[in-house]
PDB file of N, CA and C in Angstrom:
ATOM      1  N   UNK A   1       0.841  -1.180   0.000  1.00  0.00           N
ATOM      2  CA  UNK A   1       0.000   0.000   0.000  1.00  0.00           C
ATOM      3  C   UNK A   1       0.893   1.252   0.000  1.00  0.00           C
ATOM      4  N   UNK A   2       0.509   2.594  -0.739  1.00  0.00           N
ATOM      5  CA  UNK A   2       1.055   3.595  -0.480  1.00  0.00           C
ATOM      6  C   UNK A   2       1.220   4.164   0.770  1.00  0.00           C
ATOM      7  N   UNK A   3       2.237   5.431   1.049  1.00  0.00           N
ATOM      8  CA  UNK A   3       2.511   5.595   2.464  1.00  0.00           C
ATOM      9  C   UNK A   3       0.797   6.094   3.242  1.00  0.00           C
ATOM     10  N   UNK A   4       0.563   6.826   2.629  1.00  0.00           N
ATOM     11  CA  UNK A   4      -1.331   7.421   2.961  1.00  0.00           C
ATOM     12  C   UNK A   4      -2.230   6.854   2.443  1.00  0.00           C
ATOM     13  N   UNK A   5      -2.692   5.797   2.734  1.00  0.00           N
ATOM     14  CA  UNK A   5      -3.747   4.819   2.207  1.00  0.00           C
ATOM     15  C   UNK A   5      -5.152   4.709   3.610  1.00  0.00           C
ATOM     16  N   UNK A   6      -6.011   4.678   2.903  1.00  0.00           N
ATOM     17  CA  UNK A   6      -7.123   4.006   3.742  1.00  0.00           C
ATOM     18  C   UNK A   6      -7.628   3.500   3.232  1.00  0.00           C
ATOM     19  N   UNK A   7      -8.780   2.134   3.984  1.00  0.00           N
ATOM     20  CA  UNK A   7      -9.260   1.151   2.984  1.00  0.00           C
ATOM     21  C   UNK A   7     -10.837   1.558   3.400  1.00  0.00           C
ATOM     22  N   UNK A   8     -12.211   1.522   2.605  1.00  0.00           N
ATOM     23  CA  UNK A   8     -13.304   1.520   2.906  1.00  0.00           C
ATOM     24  C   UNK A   8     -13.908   1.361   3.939  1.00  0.00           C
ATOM     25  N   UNK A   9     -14.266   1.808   5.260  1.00  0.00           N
ATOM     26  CA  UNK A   9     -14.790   1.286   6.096  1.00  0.00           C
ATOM     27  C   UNK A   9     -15.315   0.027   5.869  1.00  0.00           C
ATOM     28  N   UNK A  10     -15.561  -0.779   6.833  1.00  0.00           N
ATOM     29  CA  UNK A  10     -16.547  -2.142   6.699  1.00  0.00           C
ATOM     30  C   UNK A  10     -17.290  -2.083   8.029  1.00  0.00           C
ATOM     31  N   UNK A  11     -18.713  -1.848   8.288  1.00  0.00           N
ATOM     32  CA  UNK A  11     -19.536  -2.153   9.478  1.00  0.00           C
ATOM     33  C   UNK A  11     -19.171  -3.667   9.399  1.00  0.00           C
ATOM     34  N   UNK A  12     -19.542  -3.632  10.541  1.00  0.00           N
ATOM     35  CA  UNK A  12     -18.922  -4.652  11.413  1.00  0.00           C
ATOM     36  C   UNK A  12     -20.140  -5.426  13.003  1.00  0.00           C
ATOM     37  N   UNK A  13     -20.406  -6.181  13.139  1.00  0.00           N
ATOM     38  CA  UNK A  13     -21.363  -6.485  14.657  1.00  0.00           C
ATOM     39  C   UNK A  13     -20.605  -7.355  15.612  1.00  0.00           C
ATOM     40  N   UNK A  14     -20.280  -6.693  16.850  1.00  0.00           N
ATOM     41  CA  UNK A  14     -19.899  -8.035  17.764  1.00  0.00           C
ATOM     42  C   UNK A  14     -20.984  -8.590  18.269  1.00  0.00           C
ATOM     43  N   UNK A  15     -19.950 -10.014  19.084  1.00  0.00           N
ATOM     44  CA  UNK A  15     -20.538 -10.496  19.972  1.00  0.00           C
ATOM     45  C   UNK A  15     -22.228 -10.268  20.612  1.00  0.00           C
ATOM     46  N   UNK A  16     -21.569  -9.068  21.118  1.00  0.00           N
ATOM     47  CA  UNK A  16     -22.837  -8.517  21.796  1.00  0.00           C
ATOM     48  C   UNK A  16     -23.693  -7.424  21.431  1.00  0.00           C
ATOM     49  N   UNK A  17     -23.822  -7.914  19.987  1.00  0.00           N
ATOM     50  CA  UNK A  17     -24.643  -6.750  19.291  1.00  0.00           C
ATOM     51  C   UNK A  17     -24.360  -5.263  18.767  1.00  0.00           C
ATOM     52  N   UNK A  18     -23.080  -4.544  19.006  1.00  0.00           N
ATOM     53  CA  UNK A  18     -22.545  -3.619  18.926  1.00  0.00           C
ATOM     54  C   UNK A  18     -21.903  -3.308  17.531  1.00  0.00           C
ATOM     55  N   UNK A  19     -22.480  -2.324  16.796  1.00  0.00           N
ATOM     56  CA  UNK A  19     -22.009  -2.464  15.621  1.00  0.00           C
ATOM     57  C   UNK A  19     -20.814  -1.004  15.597  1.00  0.00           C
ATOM     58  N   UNK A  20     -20.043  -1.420  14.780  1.00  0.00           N
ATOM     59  CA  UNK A  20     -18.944  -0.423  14.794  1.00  0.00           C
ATOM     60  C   UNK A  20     -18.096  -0.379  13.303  1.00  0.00           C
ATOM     61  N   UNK A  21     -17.201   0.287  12.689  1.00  0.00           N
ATOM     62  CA  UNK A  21     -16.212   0.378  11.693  1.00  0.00           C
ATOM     63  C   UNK A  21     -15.756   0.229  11.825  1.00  0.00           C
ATOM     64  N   UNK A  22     -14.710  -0.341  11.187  1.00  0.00           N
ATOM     65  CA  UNK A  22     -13.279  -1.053  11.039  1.00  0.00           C
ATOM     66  C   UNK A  22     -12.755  -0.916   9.262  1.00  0.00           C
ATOM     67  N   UNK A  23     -11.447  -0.610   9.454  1.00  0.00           N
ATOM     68  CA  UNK A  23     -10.746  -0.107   8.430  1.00  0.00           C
ATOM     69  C   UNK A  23      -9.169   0.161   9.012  1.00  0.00           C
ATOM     70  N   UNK A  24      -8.229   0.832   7.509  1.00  0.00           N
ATOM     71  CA  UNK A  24      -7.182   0.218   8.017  1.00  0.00           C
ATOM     72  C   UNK A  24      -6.260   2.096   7.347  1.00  0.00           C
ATOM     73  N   UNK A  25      -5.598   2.763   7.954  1.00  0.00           N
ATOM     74  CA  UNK A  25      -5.550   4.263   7.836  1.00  0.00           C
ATOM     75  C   UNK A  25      -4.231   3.914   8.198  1.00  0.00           C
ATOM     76  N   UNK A  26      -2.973   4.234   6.922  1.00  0.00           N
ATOM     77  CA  UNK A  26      -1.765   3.791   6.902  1.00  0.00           C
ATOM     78  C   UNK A  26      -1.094   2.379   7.672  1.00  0.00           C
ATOM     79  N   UNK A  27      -1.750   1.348   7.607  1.00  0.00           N
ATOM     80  CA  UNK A  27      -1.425   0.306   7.713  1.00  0.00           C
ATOM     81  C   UNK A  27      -1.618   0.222   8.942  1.00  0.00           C
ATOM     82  N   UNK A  28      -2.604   0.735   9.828  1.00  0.00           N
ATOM     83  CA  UNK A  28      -2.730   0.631  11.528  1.00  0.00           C
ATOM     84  C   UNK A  28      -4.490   0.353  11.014  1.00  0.00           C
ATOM     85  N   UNK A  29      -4.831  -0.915  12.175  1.00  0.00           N
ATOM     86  CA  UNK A  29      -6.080  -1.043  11.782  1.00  0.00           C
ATOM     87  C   UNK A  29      -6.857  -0.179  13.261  1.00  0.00           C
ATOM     88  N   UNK A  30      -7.991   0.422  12.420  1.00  0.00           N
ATOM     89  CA  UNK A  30      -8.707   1.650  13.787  1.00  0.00           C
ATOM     90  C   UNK A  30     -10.642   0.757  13.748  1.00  0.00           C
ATOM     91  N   UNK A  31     -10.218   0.680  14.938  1.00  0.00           N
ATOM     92  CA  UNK A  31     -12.104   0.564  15.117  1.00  0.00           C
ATOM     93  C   UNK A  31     -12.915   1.386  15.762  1.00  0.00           C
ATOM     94  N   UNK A  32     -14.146   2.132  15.076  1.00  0.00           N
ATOM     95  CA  UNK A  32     -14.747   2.968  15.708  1.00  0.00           C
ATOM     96  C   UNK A  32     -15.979   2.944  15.952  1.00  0.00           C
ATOM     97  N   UNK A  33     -16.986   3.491  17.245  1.00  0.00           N
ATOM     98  CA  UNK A  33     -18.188   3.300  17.500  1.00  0.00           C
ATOM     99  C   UNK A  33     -18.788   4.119  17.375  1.00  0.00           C
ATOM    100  N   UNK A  34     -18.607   5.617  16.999  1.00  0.00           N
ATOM    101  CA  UNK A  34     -19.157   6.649  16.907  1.00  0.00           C
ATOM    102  C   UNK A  34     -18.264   7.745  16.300  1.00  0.00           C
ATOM    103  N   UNK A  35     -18.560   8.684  16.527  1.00  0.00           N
ATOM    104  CA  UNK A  35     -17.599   9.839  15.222  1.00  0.00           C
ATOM    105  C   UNK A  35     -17.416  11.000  16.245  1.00  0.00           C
ATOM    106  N   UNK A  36     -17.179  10.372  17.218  1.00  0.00           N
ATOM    107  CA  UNK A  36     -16.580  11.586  18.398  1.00  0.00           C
ATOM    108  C   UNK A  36     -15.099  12.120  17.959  1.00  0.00           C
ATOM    109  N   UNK A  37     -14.319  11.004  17.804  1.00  0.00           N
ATOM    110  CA  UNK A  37     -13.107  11.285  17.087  1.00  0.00           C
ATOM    111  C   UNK A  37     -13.076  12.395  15.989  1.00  0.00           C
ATOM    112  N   UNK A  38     -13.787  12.550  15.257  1.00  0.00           N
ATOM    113  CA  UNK A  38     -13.949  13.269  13.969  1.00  0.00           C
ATOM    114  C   UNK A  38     -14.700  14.234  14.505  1.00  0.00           C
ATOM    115  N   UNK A  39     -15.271  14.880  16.062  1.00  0.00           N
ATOM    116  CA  UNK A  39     -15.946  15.917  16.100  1.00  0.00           C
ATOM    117  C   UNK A  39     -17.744  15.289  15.250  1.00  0.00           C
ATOM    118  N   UNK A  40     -17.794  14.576  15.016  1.00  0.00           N
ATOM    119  CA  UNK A  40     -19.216  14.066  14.440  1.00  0.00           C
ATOM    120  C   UNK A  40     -19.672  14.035  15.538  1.00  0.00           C
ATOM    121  N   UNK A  41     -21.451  14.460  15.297  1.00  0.00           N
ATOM    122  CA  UNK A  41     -22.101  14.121  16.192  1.00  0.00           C
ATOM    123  C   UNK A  41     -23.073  12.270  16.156  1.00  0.00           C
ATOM    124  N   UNK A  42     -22.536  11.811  15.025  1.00  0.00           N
ATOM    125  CA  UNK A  42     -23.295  10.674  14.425  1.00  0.00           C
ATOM    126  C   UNK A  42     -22.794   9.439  15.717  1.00  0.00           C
ATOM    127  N   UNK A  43     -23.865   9.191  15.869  1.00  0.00           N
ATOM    128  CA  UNK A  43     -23.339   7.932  17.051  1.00  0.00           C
ATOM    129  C   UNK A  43     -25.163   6.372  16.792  1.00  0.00           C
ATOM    130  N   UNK A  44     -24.425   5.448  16.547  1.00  0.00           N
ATOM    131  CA  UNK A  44     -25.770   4.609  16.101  1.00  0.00           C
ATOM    132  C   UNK A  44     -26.176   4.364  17.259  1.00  0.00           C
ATOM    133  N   UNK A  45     -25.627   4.587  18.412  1.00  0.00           N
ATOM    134  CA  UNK A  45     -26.346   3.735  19.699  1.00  0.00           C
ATOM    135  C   UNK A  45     -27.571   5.138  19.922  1.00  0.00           C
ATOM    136  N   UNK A  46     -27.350   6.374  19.806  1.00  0.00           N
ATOM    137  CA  UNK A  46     -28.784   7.049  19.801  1.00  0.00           C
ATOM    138  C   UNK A  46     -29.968   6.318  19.217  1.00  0.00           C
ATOM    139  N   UNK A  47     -30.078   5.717  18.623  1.00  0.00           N
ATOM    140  CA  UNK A  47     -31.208   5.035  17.431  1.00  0.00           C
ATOM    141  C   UNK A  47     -31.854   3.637  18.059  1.00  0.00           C
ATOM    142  N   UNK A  48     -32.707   3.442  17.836  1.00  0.00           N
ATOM    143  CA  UNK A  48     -33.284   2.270  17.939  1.00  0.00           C
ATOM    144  C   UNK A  48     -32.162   0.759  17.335  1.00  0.00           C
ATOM    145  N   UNK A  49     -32.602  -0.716  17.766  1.00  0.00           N
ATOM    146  CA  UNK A  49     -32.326  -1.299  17.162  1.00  0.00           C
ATOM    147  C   UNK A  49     -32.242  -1.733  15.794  1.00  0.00           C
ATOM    148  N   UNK A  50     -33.304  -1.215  15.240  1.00  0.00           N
ATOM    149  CA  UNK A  50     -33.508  -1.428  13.993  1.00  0.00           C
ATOM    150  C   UNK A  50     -32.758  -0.422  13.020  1.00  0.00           C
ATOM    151  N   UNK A  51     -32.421   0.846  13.162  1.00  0.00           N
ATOM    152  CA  UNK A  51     -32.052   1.479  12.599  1.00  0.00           C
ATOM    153  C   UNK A  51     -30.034   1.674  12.818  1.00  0.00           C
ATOM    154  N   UNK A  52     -29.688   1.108  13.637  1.00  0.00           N
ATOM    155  CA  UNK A  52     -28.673   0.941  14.348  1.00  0.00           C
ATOM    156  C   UNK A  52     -27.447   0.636  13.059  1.00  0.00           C
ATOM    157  N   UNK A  53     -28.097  -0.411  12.333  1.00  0.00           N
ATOM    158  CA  UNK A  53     -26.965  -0.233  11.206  1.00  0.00           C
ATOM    159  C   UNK A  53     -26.885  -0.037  10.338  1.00  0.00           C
ATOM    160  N   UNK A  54     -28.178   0.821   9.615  1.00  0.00           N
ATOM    161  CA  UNK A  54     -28.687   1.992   8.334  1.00  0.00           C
ATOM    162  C   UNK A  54     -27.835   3.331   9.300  1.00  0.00           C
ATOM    163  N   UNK A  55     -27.368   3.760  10.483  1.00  0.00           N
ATOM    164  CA  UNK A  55     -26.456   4.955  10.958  1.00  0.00           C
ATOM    165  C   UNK A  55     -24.956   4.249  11.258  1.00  0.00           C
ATOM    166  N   UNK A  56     -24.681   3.031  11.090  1.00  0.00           N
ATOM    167  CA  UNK A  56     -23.670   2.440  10.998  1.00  0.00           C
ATOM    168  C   UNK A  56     -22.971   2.812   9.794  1.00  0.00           C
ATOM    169  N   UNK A  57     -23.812   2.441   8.742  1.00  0.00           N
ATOM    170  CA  UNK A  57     -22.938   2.455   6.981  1.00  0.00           C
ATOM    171  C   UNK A  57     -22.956   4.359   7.387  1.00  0.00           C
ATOM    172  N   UNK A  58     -23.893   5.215   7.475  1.00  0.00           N
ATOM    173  CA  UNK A  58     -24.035   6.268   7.338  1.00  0.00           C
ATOM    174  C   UNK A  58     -22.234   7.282   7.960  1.00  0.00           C
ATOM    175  N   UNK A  59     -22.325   6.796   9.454  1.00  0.00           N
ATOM    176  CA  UNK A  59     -20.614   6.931  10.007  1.00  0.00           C
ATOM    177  C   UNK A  59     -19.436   6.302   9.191  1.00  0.00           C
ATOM    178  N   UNK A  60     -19.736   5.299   8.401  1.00  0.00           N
ATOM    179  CA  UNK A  60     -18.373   4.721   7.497  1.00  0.00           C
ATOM    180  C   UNK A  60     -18.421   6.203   6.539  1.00  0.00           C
ATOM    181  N   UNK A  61     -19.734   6.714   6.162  1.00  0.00           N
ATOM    182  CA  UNK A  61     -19.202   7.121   4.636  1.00  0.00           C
ATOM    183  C   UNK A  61     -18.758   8.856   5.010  1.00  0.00           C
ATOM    184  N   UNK A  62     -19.221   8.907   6.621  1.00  0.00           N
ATOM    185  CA  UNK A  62     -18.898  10.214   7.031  1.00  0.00           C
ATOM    186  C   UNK A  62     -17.202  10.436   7.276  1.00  0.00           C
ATOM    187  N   UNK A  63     -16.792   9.066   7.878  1.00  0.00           N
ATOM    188  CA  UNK A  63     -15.314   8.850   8.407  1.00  0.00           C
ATOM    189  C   UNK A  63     -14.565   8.994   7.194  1.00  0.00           C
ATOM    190  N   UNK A  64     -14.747   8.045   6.093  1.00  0.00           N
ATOM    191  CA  UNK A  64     -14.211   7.841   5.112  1.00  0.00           C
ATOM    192  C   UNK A  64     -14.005   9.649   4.357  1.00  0.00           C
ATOM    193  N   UNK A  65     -14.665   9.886   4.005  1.00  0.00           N
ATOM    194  CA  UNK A  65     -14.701  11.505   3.526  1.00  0.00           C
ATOM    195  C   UNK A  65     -14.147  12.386   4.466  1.00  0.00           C
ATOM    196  N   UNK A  66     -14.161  12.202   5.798  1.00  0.00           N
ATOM    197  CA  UNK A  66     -13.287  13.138   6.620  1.00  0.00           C
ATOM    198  C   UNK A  66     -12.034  13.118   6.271  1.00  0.00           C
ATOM    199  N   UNK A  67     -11.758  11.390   6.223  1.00  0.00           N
ATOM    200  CA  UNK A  67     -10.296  11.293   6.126  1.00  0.00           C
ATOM    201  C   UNK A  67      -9.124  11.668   5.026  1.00  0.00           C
ATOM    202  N   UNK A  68     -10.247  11.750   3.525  1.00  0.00           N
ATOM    203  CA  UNK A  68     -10.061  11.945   2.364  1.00  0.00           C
ATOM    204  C   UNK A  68      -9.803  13.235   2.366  1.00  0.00           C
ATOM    205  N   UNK A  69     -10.560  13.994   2.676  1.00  0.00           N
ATOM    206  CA  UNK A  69     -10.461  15.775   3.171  1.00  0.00           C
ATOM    207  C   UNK A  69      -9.632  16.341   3.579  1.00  0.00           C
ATOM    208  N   UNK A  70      -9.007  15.594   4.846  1.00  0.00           N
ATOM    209  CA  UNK A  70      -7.905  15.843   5.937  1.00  0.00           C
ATOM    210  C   UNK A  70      -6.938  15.456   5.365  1.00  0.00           C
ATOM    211  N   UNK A  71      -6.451  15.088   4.686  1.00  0.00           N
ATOM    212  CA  UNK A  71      -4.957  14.492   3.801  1.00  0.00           C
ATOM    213  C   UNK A  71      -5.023  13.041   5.179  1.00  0.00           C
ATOM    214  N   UNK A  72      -5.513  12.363   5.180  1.00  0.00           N
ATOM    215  CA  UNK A  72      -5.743  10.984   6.037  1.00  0.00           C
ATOM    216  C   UNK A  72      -5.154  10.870   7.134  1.00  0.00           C
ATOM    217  N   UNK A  73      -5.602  11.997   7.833  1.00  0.00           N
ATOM    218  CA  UNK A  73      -5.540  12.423   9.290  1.00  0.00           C
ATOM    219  C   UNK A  73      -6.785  12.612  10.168  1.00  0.00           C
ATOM    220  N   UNK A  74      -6.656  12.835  11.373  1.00  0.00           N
ATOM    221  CA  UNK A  74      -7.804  12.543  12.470  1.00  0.00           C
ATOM    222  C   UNK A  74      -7.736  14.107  12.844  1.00  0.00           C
ATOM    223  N   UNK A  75      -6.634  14.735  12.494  1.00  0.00           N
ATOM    224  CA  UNK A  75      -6.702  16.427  13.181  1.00  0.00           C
ATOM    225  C   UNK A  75      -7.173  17.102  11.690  1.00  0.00           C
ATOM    226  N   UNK A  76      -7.239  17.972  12.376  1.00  0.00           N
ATOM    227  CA  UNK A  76      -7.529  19.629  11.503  1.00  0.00           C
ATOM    228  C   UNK A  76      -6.253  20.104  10.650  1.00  0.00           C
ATOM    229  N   UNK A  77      -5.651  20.468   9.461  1.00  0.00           N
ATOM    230  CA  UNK A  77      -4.447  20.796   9.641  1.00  0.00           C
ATOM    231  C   UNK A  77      -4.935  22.331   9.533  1.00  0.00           C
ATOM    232  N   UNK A  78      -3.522  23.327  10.207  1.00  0.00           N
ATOM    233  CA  UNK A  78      -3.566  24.495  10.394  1.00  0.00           C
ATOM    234  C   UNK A  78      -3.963  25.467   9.103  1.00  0.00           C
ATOM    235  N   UNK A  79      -4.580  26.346   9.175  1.00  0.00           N
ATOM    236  CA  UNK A  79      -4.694  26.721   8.064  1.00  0.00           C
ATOM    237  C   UNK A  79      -3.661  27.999   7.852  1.00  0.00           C
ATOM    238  N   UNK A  80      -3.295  28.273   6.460  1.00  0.00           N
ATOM    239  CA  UNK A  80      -2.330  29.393   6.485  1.00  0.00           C
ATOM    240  C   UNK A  80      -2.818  30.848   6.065  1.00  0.00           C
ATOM    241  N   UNK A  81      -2.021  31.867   6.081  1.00  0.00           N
ATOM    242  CA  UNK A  81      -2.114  33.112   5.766  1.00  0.00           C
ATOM    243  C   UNK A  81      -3.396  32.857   4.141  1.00  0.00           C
ATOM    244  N   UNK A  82      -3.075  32.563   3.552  1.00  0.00           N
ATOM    245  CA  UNK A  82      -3.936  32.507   2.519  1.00  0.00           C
ATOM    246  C   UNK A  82      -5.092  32.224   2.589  1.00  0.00           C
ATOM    247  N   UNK A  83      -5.598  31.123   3.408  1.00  0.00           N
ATOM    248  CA  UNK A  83      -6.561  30.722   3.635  1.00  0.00           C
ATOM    249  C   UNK A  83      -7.533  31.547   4.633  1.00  0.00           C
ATOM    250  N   UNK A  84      -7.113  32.187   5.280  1.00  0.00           N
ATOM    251  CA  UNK A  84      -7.793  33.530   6.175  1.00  0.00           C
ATOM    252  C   UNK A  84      -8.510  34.513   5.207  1.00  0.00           C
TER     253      UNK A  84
END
């Protein structure tokens, strides 16, 4: 893989019912349950059961595009004189 690669989210269900993302952001694999990380307010456990993993795929495609945005980072990068 190139040095900045990420691979598609994939929802995911454990054990105990908990659905989450999993994907792989420069060769470190990250699992996530909600989009606190990203400042998202998207979290599937607000939701009913049923809807739990129709806001599951919804956080992959939010994460995925953050990361694409961010040059495939979890921070903000600074912005410069130009950009003001």
């Amino acid at each position: 893989m190139p040095k900045k690669s990420i691979s598609y989210p994939k929802v995911c269900k454990r054990y105990d019912s908990l659905y989450y993302i999993d994907f792989k952001l420069n060769n470190k694999r990250i699992r996530m349950f909600s989009g606190k990380k990203i400042g998202s307010s998207t979290n599937p456990y607000t939701f009913t059961l049923k809807f739990r993993r129709i806001e599951s795929i919804n956080l992959a495609k939010v994460v995925y595009y953050y990361l694409v945005s961010y040059n495939y980072r979890f921070t903000k990068r600074p912005k410069n004189k130009l950009e003001f």
